[in-house]
C-alpha atoms as a PDB file:
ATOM      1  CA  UNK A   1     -54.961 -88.843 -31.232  1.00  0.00           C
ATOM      2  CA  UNK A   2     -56.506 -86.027 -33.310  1.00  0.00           C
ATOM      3  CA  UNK A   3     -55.135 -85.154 -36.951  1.00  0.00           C
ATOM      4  CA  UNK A   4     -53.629 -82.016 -36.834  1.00  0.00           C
ATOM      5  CA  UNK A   5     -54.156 -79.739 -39.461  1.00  0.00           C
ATOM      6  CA  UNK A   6     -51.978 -76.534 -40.716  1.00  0.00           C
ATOM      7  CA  UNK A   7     -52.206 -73.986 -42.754  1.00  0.00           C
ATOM      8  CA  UNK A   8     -50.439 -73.730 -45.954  1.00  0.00           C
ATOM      9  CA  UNK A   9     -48.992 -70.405 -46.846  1.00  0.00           C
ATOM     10  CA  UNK A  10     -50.250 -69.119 -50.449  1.00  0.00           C
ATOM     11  CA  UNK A  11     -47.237 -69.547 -52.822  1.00  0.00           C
ATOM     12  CA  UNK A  12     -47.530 -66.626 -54.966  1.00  0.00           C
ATOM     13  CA  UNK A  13     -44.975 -65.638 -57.970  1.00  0.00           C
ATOM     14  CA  UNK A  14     -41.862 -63.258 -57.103  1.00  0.00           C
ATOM     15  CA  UNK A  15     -43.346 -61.295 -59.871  1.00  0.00           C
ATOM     16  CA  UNK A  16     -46.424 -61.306 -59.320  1.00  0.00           C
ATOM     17  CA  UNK A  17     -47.430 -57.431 -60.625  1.00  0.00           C
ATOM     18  CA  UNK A  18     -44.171 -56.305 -61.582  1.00  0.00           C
ATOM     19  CA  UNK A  19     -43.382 -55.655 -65.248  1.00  0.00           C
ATOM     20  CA  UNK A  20     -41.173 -58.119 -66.241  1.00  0.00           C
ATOM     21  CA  UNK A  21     -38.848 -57.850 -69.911  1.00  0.00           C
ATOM     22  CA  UNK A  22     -36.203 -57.561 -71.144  1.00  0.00           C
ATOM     23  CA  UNK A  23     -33.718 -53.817 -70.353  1.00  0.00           C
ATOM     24  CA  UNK A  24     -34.543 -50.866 -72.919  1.00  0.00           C
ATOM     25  CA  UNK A  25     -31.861 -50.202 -75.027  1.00  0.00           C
ATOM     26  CA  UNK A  26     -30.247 -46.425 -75.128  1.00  0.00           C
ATOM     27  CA  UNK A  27     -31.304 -44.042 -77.705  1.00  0.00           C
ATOM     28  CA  UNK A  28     -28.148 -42.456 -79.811  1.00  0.00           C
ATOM     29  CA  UNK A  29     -29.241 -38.972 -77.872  1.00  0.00           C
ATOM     30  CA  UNK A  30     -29.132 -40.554 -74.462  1.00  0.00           C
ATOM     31  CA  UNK A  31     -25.482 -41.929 -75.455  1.00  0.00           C
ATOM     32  CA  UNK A  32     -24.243 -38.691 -76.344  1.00  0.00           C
ATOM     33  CA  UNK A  33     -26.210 -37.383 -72.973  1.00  0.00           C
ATOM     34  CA  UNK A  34     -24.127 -39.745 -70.513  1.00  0.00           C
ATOM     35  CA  UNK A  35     -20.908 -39.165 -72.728  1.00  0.00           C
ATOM     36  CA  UNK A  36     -20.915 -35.460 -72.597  1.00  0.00           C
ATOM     37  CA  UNK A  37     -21.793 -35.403 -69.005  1.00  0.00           C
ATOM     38  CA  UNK A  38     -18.810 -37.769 -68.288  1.00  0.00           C
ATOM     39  CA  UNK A  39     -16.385 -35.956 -70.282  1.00  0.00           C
ATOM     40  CA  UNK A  40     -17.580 -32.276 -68.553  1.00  0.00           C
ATOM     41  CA  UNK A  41     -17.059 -33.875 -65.174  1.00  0.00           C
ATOM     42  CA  UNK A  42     -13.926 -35.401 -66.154  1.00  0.00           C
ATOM     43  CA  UNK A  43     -14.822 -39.335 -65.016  1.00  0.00           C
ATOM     44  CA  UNK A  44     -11.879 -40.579 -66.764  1.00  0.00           C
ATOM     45  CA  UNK A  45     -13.158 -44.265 -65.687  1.00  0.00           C
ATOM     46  CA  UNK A  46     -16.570 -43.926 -66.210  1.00  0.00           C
ATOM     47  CA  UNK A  47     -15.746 -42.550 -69.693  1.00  0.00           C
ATOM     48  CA  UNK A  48     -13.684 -45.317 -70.746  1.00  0.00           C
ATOM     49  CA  UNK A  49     -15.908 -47.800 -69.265  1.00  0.00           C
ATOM     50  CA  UNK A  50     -19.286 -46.305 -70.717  1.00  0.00           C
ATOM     51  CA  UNK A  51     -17.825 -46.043 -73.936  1.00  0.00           C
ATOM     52  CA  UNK A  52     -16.167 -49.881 -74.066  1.00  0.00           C
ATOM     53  CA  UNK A  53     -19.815 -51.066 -72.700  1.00  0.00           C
ATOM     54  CA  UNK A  54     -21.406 -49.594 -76.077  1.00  0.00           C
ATOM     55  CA  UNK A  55     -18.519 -50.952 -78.583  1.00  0.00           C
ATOM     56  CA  UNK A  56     -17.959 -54.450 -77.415  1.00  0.00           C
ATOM     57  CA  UNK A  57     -21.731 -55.594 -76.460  1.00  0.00           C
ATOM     58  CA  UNK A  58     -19.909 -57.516 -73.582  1.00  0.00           C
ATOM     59  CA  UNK A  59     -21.727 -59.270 -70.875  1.00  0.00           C
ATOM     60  CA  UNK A  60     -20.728 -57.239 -67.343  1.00  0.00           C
ATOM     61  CA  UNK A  61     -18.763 -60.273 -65.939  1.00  0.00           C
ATOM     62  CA  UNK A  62     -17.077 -60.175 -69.228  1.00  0.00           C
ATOM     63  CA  UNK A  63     -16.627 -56.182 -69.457  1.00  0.00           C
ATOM     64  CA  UNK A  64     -14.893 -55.951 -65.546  1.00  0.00           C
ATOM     65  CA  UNK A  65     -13.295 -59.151 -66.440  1.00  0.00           C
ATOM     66  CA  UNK A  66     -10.981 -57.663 -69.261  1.00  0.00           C
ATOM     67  CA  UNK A  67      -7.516 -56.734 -68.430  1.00  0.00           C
ATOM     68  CA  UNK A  68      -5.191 -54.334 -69.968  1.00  0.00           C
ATOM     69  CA  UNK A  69      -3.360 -56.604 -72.411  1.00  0.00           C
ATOM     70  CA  UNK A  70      -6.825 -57.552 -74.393  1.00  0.00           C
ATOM     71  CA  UNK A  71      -7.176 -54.261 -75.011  1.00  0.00           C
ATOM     72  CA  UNK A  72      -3.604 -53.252 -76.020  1.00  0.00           C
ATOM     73  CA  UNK A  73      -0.511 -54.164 -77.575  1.00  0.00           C
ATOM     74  CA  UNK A  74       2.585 -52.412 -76.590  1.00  0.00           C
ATOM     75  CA  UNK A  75       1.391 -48.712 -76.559  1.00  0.00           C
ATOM     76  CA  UNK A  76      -1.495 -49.508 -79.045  1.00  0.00           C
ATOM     77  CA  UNK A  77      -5.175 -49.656 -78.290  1.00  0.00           C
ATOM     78  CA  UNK A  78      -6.594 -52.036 -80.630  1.00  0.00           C
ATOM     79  CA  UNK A  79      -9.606 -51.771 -83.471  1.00  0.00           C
ATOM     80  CA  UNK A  80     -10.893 -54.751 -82.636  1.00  0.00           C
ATOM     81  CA  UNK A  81     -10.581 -57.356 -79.396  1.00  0.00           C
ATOM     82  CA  UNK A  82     -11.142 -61.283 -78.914  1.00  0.00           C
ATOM     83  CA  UNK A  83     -12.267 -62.329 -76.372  1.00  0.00           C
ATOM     84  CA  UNK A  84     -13.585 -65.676 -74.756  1.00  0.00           C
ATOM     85  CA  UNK A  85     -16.941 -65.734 -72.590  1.00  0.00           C
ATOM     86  CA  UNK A  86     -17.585 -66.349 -69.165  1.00  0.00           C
ATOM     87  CA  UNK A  87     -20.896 -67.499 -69.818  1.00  0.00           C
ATOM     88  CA  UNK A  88     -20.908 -69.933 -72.869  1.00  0.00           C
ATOM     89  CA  UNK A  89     -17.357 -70.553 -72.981  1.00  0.00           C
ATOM     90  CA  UNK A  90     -17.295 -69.240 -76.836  1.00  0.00           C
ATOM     91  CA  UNK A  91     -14.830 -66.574 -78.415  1.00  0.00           C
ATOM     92  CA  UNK A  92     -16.028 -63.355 -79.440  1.00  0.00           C
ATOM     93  CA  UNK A  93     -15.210 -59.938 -81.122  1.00  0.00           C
ATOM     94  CA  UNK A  94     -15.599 -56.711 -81.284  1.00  0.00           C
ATOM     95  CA  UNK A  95     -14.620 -53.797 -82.391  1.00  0.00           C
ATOM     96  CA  UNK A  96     -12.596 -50.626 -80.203  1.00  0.00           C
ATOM     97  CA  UNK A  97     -13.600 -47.165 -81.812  1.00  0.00           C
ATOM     98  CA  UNK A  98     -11.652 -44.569 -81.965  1.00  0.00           C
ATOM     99  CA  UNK A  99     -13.136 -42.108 -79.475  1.00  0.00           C
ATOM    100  CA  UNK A 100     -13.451 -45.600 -76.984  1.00  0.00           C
ATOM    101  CA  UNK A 101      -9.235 -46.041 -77.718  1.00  0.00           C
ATOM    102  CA  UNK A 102      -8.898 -42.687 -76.658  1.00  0.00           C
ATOM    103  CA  UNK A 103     -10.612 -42.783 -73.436  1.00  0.00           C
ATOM    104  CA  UNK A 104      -9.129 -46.077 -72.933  1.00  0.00           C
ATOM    105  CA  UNK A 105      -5.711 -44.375 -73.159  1.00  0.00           C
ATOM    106  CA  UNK A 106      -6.653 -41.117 -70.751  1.00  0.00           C
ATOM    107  CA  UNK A 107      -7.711 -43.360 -68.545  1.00  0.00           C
ATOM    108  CA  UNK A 108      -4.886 -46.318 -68.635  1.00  0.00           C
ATOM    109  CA  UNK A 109      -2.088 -43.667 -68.646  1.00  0.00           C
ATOM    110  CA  UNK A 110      -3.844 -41.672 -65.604  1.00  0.00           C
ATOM    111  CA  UNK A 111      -3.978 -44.654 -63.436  1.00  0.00           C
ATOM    112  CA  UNK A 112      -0.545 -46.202 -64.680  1.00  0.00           C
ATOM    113  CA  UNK A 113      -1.951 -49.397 -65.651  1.00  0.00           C
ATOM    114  CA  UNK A 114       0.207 -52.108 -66.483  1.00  0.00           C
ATOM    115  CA  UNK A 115      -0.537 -54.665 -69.487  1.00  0.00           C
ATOM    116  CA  UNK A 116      -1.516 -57.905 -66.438  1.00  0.00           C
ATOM    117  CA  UNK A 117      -3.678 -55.107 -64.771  1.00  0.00           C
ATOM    118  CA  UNK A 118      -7.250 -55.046 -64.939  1.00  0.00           C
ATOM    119  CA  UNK A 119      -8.541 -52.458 -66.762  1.00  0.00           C
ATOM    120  CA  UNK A 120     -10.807 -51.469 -64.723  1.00  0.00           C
ATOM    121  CA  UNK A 121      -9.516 -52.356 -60.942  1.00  0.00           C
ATOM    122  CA  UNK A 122     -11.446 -52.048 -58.003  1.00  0.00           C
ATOM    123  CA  UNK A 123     -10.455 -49.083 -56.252  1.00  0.00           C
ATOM    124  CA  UNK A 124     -10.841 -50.841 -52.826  1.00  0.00           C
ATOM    125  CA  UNK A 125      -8.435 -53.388 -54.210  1.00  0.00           C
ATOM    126  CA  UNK A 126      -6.545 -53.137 -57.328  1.00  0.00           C
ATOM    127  CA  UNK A 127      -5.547 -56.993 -57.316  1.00  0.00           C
ATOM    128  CA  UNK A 128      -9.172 -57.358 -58.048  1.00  0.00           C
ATOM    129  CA  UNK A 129     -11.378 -55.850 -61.004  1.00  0.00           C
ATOM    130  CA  UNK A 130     -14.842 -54.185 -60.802  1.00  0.00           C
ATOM    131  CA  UNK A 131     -17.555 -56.340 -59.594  1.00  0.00           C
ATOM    132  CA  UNK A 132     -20.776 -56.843 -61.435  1.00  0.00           C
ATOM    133  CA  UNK A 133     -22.207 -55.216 -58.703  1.00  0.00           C
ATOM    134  CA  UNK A 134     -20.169 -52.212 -58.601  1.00  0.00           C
ATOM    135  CA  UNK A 135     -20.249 -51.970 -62.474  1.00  0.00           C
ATOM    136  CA  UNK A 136     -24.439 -52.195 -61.722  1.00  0.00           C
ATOM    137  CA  UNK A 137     -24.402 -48.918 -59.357  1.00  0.00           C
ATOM    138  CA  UNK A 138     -22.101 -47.265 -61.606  1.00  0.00           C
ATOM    139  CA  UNK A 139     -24.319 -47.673 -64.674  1.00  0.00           C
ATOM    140  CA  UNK A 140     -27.503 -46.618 -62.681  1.00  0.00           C
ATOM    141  CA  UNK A 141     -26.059 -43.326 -61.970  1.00  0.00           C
ATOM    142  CA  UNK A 142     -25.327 -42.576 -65.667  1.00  0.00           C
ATOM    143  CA  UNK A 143     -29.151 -43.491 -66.188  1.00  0.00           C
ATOM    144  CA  UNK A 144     -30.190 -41.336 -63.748  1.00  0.00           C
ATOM    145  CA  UNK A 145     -27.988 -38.917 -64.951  1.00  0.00           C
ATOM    146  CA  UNK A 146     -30.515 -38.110 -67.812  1.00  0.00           C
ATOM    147  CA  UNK A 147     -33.124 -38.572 -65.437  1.00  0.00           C
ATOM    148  CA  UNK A 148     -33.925 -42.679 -67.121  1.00  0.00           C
ATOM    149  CA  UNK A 149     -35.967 -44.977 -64.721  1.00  0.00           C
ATOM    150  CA  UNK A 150     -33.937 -47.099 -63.060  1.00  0.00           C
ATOM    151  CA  UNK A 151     -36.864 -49.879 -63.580  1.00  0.00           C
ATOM    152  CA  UNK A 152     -36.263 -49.624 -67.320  1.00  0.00           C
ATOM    153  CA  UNK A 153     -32.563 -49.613 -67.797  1.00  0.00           C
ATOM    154  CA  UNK A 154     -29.274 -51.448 -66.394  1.00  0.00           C
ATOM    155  CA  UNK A 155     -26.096 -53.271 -67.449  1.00  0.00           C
ATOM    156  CA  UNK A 156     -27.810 -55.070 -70.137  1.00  0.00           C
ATOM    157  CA  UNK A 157     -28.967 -51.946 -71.868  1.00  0.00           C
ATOM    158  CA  UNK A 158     -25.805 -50.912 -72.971  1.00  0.00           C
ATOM    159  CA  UNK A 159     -24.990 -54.445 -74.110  1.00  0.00           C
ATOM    160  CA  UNK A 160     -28.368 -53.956 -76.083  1.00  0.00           C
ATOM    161  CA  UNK A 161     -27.578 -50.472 -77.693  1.00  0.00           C
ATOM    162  CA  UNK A 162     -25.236 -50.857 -80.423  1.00  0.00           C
ATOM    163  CA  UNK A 163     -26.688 -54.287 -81.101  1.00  0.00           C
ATOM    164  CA  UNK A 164     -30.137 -52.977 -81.606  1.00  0.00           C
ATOM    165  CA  UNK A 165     -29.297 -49.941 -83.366  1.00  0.00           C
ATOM    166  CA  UNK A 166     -27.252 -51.995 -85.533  1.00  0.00           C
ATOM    167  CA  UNK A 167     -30.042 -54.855 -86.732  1.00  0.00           C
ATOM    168  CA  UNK A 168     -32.667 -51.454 -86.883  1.00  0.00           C
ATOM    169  CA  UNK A 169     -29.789 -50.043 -89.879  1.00  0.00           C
ATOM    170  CA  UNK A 170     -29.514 -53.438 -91.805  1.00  0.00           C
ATOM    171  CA  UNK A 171     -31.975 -55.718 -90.495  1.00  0.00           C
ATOM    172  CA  UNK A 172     -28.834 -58.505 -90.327  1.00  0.00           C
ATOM    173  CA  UNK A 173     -29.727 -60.639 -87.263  1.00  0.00           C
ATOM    174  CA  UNK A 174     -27.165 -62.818 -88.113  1.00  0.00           C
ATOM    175  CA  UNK A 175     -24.079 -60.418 -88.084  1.00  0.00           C
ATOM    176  CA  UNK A 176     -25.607 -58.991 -84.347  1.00  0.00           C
ATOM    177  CA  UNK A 177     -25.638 -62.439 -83.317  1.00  0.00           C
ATOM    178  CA  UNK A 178     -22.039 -62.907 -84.182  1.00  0.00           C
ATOM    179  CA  UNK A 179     -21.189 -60.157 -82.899  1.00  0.00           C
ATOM    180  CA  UNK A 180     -23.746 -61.056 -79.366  1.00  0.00           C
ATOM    181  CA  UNK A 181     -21.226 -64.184 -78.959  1.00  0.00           C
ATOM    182  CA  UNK A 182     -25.075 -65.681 -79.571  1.00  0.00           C
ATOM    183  CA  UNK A 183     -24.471 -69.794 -80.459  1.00  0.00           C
ATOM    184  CA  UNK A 184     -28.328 -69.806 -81.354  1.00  0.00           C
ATOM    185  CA  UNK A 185     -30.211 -66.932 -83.767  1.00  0.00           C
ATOM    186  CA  UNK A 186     -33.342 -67.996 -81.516  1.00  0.00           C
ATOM    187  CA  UNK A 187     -31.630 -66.741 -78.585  1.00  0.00           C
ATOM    188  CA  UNK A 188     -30.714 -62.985 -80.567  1.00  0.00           C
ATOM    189  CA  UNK A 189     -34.107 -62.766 -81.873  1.00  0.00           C
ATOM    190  CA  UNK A 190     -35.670 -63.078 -78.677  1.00  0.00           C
ATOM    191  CA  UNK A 191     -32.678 -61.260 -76.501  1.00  0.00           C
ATOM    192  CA  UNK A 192     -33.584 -58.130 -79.152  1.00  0.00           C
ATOM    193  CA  UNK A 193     -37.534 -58.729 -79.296  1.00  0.00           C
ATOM    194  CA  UNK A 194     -36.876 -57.831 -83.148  1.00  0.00           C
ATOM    195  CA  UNK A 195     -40.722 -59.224 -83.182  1.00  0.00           C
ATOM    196  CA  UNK A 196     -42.055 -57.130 -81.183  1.00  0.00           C
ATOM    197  CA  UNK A 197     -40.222 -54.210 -82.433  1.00  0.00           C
ATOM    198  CA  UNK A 198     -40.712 -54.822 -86.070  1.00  0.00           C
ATOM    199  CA  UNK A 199     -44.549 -55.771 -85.170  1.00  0.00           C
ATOM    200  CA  UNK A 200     -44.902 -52.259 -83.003  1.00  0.00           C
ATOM    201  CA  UNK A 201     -42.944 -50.610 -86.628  1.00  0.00           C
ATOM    202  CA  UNK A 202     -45.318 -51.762 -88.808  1.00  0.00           C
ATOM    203  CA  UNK A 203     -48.687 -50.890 -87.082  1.00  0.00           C
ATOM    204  CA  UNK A 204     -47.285 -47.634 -86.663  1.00  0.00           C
ATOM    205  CA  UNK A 205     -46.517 -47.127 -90.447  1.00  0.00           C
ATOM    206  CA  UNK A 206     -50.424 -47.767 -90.634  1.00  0.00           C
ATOM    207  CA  UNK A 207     -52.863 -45.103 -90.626  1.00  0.00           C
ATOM    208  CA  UNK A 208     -56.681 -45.268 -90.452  1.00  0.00           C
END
């Protein structure tokens, strides 16, 4: 009997010529952008959900995850929320500002939300929240909104924004990494290529 011999398929990289890194982070311009737009078309939800994504610096399973009650206390929106994460399993904090409190408040008291609801139901079924995926599609049409590539920005750039903005201000990685839910400051130095950025800063300080 003769050895059979077959051809191997060529194994090559899923991304192999696509530009791989980590989501931009928004500008404070493209903020305002989305949140003007939202308030003009009166996206009560999208509104209160854009503006929580900024403040707490959640994780998307984390952000759909929250329900009413970690939000509010009786009739109160709070400063400041605990949380613990999906992900890592570790508490974490962060602050409610007062523009976010009020949207939160439009939006709970126009969709007569409960303190065990989710704060951001699924409008197929309010028993369940927003899905990651959901929240996804939502996000990309406030990018593209303001006319942002999709292949640029996503969920994680509005965990990114406030986070980056903040270590630009005061240069305290370890305060953004609290405030990241980070357990490592390896993992926020490299989840905020502060490298790379302060590398990029300092070459263009530098003229010749």
């Amino acid at each position: 009997m003769q050895n059979q011999t077959y051809d191997i398929p060529k194994l090559y990289p899923w991304n192999k010529g696509k530009l791989i890194g980590q989501k931009a982070p928004l500008k404070q311009q493209e903020v305002w952008a989305i949140r003007v737009r939202l308030e003009l078309a009166d996206r009560k939800r999208d509104l209160a959900l854009f503006n929580l994504a900024i403040d707490s610096k959640l994780r998307g399973c984390d952000l759909v995850g929250l329900k009413v009650s970690d939000v509010r206390i009786g009739d109160e929106f709070q400063s400041r929320a605990k949380i613990i994460q999906r992900k890592t399993g570790n508490a974490v904090q962060f602050e409610i500002t007062k523009q976010t409190r009020s949207a939160l408040k439009l939006w709970c008291d126009h969709s007569n939300l409960s303190p065990y609801d989710w704060l951001f139901p699924s409008r197929m079924d309010r028993s369940n929240h927003l899905s990651t995926r959901q929240y996804s599609r939502i996000a990309a049409n406030w990018f593209a909104s303001i006319n942002l590539p999709r292949s640029t920005y996503a969920t994680h750039s509005l965990r990114r924004t406030k986070a980056t903005l903040i270590y630009r201000k005061t240069g305290n990685l370890r305060a953004v990494q609290l405030l990241l839910g980070h357990s490592k400051i390896d993992s926020t130095v490299k989840y905020l290529g502060v490298e790379v950025e302060d590398a990029l800063a300092l070459a263009e300080s530098v003229e010749l």
